[in-house]
N, C-alpha and C. Protein backbone atom coordinates (compact mmCIF):
# COMPACT_ATOMS: atom_id res chain seq x y z
N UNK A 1 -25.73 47.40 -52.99
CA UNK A 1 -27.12 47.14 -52.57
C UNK A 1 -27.35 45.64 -52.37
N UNK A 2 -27.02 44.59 -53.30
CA UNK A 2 -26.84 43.31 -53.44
C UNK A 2 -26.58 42.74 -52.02
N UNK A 3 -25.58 43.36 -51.47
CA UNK A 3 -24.23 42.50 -50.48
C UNK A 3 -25.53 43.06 -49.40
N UNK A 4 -25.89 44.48 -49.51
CA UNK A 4 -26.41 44.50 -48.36
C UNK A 4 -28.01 44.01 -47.95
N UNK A 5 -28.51 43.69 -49.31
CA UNK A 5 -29.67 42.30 -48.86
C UNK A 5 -29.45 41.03 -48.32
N UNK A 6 -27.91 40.58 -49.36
CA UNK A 6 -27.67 39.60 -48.83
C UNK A 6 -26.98 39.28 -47.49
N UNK A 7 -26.64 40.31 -46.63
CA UNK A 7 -26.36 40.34 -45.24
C UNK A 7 -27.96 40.02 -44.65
N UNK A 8 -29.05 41.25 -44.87
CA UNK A 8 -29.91 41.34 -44.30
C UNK A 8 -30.07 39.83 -44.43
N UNK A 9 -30.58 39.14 -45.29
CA UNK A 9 -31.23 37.54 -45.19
C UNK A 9 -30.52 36.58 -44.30
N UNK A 10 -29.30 36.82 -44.74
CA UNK A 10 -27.77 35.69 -43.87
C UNK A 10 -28.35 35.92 -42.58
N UNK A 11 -28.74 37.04 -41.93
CA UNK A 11 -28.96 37.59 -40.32
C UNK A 11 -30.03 36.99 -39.92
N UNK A 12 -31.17 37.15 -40.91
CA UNK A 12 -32.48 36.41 -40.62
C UNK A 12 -32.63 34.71 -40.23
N UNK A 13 -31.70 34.17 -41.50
CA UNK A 13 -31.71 33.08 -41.33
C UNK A 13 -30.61 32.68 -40.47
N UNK A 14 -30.14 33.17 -39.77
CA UNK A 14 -28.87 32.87 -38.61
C UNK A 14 -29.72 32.90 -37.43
N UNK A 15 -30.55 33.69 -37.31
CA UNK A 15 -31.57 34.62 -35.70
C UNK A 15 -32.32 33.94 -35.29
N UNK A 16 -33.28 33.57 -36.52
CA UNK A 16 -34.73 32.87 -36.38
C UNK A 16 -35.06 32.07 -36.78
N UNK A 17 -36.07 31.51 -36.27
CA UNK A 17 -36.22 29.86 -36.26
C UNK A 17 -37.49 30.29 -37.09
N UNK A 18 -37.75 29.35 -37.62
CA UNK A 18 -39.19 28.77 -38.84
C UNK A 18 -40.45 29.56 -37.95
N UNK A 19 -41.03 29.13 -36.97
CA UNK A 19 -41.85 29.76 -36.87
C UNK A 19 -41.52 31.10 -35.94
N UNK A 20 -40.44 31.86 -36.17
CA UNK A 20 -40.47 32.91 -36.01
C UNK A 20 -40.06 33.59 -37.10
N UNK A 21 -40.59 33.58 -38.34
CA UNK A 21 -41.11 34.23 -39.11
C UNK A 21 -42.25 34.42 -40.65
N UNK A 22 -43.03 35.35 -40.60
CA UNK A 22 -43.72 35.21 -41.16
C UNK A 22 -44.21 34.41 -42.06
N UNK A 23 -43.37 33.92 -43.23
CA UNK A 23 -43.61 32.64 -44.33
C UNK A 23 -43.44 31.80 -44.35
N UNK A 24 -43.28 31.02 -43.04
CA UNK A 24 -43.61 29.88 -42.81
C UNK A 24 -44.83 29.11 -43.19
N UNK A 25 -44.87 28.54 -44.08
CA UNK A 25 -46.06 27.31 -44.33
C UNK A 25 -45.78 26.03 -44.15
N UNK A 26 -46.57 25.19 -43.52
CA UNK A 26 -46.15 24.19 -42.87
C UNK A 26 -46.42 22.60 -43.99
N UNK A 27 -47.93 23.42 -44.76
CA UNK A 27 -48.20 22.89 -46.13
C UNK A 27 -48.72 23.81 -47.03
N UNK A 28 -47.46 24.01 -48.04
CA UNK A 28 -47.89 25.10 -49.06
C UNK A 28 -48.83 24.59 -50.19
N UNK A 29 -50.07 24.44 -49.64
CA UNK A 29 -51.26 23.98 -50.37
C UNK A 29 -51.29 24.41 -52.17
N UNK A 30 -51.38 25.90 -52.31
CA UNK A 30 -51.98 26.46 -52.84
C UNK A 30 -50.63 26.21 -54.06
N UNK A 31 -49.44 26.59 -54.14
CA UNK A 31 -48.13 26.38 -54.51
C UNK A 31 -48.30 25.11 -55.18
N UNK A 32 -48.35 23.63 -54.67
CA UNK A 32 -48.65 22.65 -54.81
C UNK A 32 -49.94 22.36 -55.65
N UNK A 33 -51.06 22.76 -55.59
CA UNK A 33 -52.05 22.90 -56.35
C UNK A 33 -51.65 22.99 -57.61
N UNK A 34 -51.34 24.25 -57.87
CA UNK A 34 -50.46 25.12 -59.44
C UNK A 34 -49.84 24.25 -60.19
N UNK A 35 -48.87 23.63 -58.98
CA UNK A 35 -48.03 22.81 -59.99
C UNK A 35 -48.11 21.53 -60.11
N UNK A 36 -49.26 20.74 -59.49
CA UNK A 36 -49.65 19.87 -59.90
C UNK A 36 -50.87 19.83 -61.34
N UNK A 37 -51.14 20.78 -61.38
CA UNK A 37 -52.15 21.29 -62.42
C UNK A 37 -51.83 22.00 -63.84
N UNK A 38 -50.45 21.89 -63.66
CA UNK A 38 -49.59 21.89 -65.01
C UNK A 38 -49.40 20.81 -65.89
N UNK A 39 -49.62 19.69 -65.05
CA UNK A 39 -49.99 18.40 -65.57
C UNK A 39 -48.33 18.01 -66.54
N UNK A 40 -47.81 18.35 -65.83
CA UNK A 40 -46.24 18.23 -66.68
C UNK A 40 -45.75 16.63 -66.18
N UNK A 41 -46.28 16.46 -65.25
CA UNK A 41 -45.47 15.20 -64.45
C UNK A 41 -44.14 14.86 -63.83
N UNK A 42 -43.73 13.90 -63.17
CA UNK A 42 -42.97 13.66 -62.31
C UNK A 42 -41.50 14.49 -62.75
N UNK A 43 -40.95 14.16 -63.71
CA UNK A 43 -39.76 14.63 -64.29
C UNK A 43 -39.68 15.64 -64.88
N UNK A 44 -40.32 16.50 -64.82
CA UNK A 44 -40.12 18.14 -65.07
C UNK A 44 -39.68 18.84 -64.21
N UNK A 45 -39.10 19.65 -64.76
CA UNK A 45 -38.06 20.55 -64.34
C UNK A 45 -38.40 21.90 -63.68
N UNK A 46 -38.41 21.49 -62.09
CA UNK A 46 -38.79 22.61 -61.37
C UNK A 46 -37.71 23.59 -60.64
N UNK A 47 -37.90 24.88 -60.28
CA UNK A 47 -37.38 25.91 -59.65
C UNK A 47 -37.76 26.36 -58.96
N UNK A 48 -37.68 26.90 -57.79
CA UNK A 48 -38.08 27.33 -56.67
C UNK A 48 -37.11 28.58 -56.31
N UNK A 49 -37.44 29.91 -56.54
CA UNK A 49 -37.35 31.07 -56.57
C UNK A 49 -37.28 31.56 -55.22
N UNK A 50 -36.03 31.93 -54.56
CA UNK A 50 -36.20 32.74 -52.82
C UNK A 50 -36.94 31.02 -52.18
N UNK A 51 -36.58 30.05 -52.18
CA UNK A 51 -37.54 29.06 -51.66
C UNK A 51 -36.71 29.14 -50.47
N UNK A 52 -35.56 29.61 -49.81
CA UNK A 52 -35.05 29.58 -48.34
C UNK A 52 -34.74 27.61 -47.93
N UNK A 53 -35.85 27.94 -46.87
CA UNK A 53 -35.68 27.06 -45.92
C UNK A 53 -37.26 26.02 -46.07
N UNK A 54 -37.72 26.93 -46.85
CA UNK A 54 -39.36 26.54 -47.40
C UNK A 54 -39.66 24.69 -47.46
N UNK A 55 -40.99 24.39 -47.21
CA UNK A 55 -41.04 22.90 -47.03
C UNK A 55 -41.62 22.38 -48.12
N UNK A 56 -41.50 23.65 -49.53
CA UNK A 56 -41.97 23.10 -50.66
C UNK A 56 -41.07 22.03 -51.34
N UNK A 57 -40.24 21.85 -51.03
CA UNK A 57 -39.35 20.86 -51.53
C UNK A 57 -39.64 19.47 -51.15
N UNK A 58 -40.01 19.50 -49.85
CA UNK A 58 -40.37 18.79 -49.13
C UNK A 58 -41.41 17.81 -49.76
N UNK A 59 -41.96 18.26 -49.74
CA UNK A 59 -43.72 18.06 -50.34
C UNK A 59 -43.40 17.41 -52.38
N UNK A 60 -42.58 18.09 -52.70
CA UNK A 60 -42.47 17.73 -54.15
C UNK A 60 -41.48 16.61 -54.20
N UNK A 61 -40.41 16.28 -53.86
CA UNK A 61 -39.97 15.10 -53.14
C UNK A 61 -40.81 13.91 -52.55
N UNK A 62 -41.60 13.89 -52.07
CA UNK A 62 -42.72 12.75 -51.63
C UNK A 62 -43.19 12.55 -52.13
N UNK A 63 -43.88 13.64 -53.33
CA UNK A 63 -44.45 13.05 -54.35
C UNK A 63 -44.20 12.25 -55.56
N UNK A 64 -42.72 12.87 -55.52
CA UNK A 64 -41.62 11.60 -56.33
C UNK A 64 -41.65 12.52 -57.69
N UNK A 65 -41.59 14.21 -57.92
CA UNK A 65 -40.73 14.84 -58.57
C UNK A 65 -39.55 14.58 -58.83
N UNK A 66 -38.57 14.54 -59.78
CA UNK A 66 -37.60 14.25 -59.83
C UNK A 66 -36.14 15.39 -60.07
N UNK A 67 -36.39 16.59 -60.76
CA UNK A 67 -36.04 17.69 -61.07
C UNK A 67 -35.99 18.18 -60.23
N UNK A 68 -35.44 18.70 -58.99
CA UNK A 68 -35.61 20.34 -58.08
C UNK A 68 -34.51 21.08 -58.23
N UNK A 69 -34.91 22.30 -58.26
CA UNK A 69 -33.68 23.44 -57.92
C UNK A 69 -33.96 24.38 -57.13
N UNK A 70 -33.76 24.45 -55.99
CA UNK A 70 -34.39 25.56 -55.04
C UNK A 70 -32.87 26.57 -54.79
N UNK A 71 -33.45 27.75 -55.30
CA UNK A 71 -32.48 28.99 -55.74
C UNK A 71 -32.68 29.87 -53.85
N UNK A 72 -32.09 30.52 -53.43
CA UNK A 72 -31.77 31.55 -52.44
C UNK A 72 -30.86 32.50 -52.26
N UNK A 73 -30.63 33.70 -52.13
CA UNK A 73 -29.98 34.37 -51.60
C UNK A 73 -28.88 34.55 -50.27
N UNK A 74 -29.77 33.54 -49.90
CA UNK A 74 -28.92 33.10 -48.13
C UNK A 74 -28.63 31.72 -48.59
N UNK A 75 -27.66 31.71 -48.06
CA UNK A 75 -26.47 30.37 -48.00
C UNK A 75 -26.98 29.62 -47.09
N UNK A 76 -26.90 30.59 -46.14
CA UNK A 76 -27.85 29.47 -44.35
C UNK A 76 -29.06 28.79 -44.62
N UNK A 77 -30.19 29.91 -45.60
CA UNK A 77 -31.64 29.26 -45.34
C UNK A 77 -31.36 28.00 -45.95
N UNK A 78 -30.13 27.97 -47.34
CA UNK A 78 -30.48 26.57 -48.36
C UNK A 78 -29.81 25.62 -46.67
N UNK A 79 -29.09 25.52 -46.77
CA UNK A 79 -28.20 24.86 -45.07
C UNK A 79 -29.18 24.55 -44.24
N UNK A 80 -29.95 25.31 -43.89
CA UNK A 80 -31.03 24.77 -42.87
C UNK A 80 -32.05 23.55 -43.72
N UNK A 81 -32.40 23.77 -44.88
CA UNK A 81 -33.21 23.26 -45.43
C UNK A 81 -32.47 21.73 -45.76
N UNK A 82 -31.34 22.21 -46.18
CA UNK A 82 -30.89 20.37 -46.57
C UNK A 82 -30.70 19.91 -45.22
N UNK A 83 -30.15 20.29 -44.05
CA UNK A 83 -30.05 19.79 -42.83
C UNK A 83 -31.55 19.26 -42.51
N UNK A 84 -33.00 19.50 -42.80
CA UNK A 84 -34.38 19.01 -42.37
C UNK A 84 -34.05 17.92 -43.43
N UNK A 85 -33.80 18.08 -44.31
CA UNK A 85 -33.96 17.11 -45.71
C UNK A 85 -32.93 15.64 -45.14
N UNK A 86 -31.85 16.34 -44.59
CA UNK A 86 -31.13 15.51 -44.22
C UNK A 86 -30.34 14.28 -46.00
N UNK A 87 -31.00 13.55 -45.98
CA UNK A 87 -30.20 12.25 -47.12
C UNK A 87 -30.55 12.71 -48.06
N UNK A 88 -32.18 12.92 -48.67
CA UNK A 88 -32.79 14.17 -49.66
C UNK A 88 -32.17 14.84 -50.11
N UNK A 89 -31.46 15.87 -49.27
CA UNK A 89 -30.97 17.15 -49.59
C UNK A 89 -30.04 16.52 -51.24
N UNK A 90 -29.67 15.21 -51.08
CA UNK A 90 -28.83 15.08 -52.32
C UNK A 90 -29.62 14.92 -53.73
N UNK A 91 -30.68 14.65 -53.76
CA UNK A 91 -31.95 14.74 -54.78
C UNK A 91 -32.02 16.12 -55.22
N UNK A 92 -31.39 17.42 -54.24
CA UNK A 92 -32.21 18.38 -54.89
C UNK A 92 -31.13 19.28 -55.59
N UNK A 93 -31.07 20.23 -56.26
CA UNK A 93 -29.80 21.20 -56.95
C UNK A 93 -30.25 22.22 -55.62
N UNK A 94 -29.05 22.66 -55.39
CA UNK A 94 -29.31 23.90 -54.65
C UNK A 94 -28.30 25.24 -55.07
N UNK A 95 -28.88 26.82 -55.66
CA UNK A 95 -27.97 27.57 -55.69
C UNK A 95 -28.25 28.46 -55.06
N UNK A 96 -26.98 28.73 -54.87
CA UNK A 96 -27.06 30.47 -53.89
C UNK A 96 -26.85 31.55 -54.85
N UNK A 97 -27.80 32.66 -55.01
CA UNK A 97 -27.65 33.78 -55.83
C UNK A 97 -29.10 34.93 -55.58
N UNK A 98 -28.16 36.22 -55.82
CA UNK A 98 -29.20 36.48 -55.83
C UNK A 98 -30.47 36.35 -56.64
N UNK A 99 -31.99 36.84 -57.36
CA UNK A 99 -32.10 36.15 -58.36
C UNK A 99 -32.16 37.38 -59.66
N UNK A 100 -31.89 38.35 -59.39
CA UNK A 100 -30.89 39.41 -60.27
C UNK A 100 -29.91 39.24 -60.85
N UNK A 101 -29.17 38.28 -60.38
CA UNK A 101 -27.57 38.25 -61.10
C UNK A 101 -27.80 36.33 -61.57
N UNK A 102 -28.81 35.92 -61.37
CA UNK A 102 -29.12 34.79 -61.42
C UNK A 102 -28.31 34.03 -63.09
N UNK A 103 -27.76 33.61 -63.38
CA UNK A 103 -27.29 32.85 -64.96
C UNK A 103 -27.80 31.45 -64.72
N UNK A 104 -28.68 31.13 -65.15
CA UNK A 104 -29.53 30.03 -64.95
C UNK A 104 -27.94 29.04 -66.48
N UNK A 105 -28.50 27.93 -65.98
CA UNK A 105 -27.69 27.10 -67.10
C UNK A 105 -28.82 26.22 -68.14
N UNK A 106 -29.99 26.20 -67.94
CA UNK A 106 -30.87 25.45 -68.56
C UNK A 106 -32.28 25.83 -68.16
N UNK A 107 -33.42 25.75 -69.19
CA UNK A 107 -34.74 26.05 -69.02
C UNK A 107 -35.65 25.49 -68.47
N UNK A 108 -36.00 26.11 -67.35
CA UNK A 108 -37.33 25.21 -66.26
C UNK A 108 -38.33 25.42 -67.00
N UNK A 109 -39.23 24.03 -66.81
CA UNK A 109 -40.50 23.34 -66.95
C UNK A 109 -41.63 24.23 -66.04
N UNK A 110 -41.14 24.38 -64.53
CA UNK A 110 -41.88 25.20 -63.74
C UNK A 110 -41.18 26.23 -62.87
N UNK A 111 -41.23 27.41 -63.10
CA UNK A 111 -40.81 28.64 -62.16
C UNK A 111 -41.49 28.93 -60.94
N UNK A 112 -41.22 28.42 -60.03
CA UNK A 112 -42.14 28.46 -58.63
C UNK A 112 -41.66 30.03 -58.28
N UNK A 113 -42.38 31.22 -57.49
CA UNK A 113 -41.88 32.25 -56.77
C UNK A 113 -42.77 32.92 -55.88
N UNK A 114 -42.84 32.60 -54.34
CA UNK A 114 -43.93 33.38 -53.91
C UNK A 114 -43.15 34.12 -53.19
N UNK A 115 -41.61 34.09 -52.84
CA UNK A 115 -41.26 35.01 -51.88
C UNK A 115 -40.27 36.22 -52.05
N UNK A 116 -39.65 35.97 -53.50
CA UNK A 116 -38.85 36.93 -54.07
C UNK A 116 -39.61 38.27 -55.10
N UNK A 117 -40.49 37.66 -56.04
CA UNK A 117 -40.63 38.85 -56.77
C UNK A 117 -41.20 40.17 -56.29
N UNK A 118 -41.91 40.04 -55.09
CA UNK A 118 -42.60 41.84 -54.55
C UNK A 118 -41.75 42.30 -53.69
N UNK A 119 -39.97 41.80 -53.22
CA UNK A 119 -38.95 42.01 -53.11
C UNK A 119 -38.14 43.50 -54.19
N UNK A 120 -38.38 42.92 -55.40
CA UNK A 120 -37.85 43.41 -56.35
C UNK A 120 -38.66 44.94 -56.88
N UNK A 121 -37.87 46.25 -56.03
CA UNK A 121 -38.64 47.24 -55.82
C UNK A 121 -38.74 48.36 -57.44
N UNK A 122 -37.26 48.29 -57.77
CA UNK A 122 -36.79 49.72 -59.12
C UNK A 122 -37.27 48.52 -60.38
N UNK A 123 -37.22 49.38 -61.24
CA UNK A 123 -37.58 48.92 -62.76
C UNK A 123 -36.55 48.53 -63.09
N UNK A 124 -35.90 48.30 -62.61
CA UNK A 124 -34.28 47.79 -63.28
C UNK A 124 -34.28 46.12 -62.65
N UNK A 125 -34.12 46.26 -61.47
CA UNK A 125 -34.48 44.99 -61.22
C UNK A 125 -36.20 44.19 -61.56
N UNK A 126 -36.39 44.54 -61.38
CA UNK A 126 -38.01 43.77 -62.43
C UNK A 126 -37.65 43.59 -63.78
N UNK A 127 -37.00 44.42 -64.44
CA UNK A 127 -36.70 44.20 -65.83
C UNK A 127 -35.72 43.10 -65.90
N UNK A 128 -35.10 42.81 -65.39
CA UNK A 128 -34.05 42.06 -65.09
C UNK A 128 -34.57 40.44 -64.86
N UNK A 129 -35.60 40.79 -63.68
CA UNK A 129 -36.37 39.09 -63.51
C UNK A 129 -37.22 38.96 -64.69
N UNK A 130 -37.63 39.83 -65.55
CA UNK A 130 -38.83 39.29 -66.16
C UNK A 130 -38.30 38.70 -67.50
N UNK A 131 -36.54 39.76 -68.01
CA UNK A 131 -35.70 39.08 -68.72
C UNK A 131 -35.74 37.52 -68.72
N UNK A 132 -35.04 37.36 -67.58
CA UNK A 132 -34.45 36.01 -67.16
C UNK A 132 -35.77 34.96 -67.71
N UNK A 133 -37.25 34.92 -66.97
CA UNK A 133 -37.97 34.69 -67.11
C UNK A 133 -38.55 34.41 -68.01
N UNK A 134 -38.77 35.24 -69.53
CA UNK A 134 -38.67 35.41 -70.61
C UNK A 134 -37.92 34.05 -71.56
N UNK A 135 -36.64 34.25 -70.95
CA UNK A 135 -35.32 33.56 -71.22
C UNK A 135 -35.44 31.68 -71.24
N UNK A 136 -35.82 31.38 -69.67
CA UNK A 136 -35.29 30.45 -69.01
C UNK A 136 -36.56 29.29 -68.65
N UNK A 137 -37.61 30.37 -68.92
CA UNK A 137 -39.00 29.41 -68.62
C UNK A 137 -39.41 28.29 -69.53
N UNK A 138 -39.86 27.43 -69.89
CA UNK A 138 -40.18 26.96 -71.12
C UNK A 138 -42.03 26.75 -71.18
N UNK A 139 -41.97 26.48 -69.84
CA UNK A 139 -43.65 26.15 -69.73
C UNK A 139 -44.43 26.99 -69.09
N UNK A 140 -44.12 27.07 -67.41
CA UNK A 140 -45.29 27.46 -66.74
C UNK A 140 -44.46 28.26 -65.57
N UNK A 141 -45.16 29.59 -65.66
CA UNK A 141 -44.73 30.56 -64.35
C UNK A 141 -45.57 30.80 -63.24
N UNK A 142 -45.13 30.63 -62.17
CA UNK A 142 -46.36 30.33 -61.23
C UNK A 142 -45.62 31.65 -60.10
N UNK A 143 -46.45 32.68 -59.76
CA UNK A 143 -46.18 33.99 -58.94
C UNK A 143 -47.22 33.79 -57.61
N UNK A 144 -46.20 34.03 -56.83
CA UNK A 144 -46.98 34.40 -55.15
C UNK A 144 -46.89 36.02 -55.10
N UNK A 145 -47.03 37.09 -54.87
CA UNK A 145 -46.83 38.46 -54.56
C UNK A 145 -47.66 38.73 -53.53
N UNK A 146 -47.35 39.66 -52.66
CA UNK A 146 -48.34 40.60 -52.29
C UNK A 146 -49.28 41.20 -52.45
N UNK A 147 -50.40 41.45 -52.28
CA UNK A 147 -51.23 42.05 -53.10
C UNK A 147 -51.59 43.41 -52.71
N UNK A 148 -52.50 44.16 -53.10
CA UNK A 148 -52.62 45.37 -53.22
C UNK A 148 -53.25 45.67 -51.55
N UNK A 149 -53.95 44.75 -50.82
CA UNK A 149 -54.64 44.57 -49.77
C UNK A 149 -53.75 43.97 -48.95
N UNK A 150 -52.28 43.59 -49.07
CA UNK A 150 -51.35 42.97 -48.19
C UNK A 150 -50.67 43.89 -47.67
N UNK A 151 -49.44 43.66 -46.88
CA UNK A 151 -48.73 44.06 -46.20
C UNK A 151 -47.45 45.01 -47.22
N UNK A 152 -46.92 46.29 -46.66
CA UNK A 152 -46.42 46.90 -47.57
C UNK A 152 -44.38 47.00 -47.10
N UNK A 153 -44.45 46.21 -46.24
CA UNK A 153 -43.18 45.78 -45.87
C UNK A 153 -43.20 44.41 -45.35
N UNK A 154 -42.04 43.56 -45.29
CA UNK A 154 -42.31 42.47 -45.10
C UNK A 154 -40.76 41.93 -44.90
N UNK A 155 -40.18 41.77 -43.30
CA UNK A 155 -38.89 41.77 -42.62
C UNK A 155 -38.14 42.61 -43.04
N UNK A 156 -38.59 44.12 -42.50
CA UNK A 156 -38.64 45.49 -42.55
C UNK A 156 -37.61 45.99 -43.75
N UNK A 157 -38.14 45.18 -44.65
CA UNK A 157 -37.80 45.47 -46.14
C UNK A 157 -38.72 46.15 -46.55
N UNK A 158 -39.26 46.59 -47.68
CA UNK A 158 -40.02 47.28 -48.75
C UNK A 158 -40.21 46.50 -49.55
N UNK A 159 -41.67 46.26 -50.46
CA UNK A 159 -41.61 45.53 -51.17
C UNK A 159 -43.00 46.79 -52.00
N UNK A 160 -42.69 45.40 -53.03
CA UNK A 160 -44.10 45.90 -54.43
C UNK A 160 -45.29 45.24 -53.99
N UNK A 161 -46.50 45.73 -54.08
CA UNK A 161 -47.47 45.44 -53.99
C UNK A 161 -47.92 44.63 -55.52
N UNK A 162 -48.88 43.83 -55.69
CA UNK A 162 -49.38 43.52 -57.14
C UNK A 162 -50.87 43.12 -57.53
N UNK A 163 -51.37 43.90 -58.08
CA UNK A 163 -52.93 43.22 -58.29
C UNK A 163 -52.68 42.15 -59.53
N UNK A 164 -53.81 41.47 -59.59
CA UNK A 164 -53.48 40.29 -60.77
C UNK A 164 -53.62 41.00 -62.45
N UNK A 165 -54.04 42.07 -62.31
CA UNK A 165 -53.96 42.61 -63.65
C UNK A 165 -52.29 43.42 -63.79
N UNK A 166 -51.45 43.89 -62.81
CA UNK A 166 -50.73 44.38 -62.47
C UNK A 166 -49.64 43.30 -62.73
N UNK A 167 -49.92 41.95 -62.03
CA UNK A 167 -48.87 41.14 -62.59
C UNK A 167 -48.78 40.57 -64.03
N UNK A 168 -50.05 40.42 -64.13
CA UNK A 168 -50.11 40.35 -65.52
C UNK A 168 -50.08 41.03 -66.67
N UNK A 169 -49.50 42.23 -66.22
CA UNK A 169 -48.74 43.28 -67.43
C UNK A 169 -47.46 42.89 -67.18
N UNK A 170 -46.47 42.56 -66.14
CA UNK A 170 -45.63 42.79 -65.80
C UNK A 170 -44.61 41.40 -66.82
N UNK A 171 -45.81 40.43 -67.32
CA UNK A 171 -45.41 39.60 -68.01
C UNK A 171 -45.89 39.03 -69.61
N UNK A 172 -46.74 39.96 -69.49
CA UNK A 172 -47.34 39.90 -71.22
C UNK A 172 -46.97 39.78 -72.07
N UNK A 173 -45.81 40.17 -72.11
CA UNK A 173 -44.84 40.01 -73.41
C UNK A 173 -44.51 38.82 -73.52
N UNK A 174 -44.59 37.76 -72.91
CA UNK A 174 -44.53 36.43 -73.16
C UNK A 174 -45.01 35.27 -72.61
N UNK A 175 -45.52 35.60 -71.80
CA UNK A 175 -46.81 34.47 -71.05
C UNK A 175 -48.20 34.72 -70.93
N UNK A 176 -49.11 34.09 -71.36
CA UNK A 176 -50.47 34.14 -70.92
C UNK A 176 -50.93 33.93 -69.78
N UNK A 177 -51.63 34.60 -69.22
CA UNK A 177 -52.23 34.63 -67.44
C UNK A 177 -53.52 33.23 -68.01
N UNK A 178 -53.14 32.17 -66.81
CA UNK A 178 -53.96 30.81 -67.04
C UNK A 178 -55.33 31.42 -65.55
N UNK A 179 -54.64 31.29 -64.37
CA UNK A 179 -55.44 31.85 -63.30
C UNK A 179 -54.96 33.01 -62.56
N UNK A 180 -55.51 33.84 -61.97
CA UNK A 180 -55.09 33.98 -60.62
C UNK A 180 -56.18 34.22 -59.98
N UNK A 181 -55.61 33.34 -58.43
CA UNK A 181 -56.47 34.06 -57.55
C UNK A 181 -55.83 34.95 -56.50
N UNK A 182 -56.93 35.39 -55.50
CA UNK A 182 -56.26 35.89 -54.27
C UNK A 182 -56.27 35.02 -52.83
N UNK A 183 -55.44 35.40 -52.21
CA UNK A 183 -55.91 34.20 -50.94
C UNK A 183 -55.29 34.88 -49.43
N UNK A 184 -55.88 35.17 -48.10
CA UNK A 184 -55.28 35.23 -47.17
C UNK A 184 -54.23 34.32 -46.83
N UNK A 185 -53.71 34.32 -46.15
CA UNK A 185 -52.34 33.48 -45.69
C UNK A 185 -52.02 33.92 -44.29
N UNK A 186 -52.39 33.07 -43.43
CA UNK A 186 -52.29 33.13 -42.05
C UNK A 186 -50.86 33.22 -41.73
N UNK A 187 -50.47 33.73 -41.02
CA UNK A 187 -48.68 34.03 -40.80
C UNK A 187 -48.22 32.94 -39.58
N UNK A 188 -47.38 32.40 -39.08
CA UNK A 188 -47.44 31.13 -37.65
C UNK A 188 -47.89 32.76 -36.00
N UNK A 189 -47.67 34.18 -36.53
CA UNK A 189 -48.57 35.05 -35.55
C UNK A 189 -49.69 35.07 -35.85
N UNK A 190 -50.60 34.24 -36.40
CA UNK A 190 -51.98 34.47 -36.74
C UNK A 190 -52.54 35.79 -37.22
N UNK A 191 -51.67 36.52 -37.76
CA UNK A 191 -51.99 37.33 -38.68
C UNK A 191 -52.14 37.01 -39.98
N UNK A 192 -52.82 37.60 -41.06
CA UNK A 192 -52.97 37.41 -42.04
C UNK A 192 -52.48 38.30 -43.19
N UNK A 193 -52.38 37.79 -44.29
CA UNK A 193 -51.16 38.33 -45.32
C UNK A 193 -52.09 38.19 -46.77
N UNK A 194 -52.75 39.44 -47.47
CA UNK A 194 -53.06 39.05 -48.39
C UNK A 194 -52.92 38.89 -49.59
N UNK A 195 -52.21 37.70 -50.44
CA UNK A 195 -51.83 37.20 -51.71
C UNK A 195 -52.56 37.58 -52.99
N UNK A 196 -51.57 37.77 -53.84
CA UNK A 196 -51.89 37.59 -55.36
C UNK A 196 -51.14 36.09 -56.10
N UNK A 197 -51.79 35.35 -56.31
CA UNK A 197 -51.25 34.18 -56.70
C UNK A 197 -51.62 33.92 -58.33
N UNK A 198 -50.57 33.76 -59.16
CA UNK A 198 -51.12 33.45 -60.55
C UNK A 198 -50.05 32.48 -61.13
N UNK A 199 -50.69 32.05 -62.44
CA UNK A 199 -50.32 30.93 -63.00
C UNK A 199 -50.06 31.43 -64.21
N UNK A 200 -49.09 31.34 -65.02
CA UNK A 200 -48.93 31.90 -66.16
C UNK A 200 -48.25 30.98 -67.11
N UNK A 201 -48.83 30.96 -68.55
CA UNK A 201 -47.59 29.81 -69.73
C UNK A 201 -47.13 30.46 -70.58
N UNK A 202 -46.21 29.48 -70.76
CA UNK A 202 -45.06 30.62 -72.19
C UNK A 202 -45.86 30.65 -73.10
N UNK A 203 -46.13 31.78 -74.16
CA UNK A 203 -46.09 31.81 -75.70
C UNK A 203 -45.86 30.86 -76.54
N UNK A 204 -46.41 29.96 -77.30
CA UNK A 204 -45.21 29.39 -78.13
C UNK A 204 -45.40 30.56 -79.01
């Protein structure tokens, strides 16, 4: 099942260009918000979950973050992304995995994820991310999902839908829900995509 997501993505990110497809943000406002509002500062230790080819790196880099790790499944999207980054690209960690089989080596400060977890369809894999999660977080979990009013496939995959009470069972056992909101999200087809976005901190 693995090999054959990770074909599906390799294809995507081989085919299509940035704004030919849906999650393209050009400034991931809302993402940026979160994690500036963790108030952790420059040298904390961020992750970026399914971040692809995403220009959140981008953006946390200028601001003079010092920590990145932007995780993917596709080999190409991280490739495309250090190729925009160009000299950058050496500032940032980059791994390829899926984030199921993920063995993290050390505990992030901030878990960024808006494009992988409503990916993650059986209870086996959810149990699996929320493990890791559990595991590897130390501070602050910050979730993008789909929401219950969004789209129920998404690059004719299947995904989970999530209301904010919904995600916030899904992590109770060890993080407290700080916000969530909801938010449309214009697609570069001017369609719209509607989000569950939340902010969550570890237990001590």
């Amino acid at each position: 099942m693995e090999i054959k997501i990770k074909n599906h993505w390799e294809t995507v990110y081989e085919t299509k260009q940035p704004e030919e497809v849906s999650w393209t943000q050009e400034n991931p406002k809302t993402s940026l918000d979160f994690i500036r509002k963790t108030n952790l500062g420059k040298s904390a230790k961020i992750i970026d979950i399914g971040g692809g080819d995403s220009k959140l790196v981008d953006f946390l880099l200028e601001e003079g973050y010092k920590d990145i790790t932007v995780l993917d499944i596709s080999a190409k999207a991280l490739e495309r992304a250090k190729k925009r980054l160009g000299k950058n690209a050496e500032k940032v960690n980059w791994i390829v995995s899926d984030i199921t089989e993920f063995k993290p080596e050390i505990s992030y400060d901030i878990w960024h994820d808006r494009a992988t977890f409503h990916f993650l369809t059986t209870a086996q894999q959810i149990k699996k991310y929320v493990d890791i999660t559990e595991k590897w977080v130390s501070n602050f979990l910050i979730l993008g999902t789909f929401s219950e009013n969004g789209p129920k496939k998404c690059s004719g995959l299947d995904i989970k839908q999530y209301s904010e009470m919904e995600l916030e069972s899904q992590f109770s056992n060890r993080f407290k829900k700080l916000k969530c909101i909801t938010e449309d999200y214009v697609t570069p087809f001017e369609t719209k995509q509607n989000f569950t976005f939340c902010v969550f901190e570890k237990s001590k």
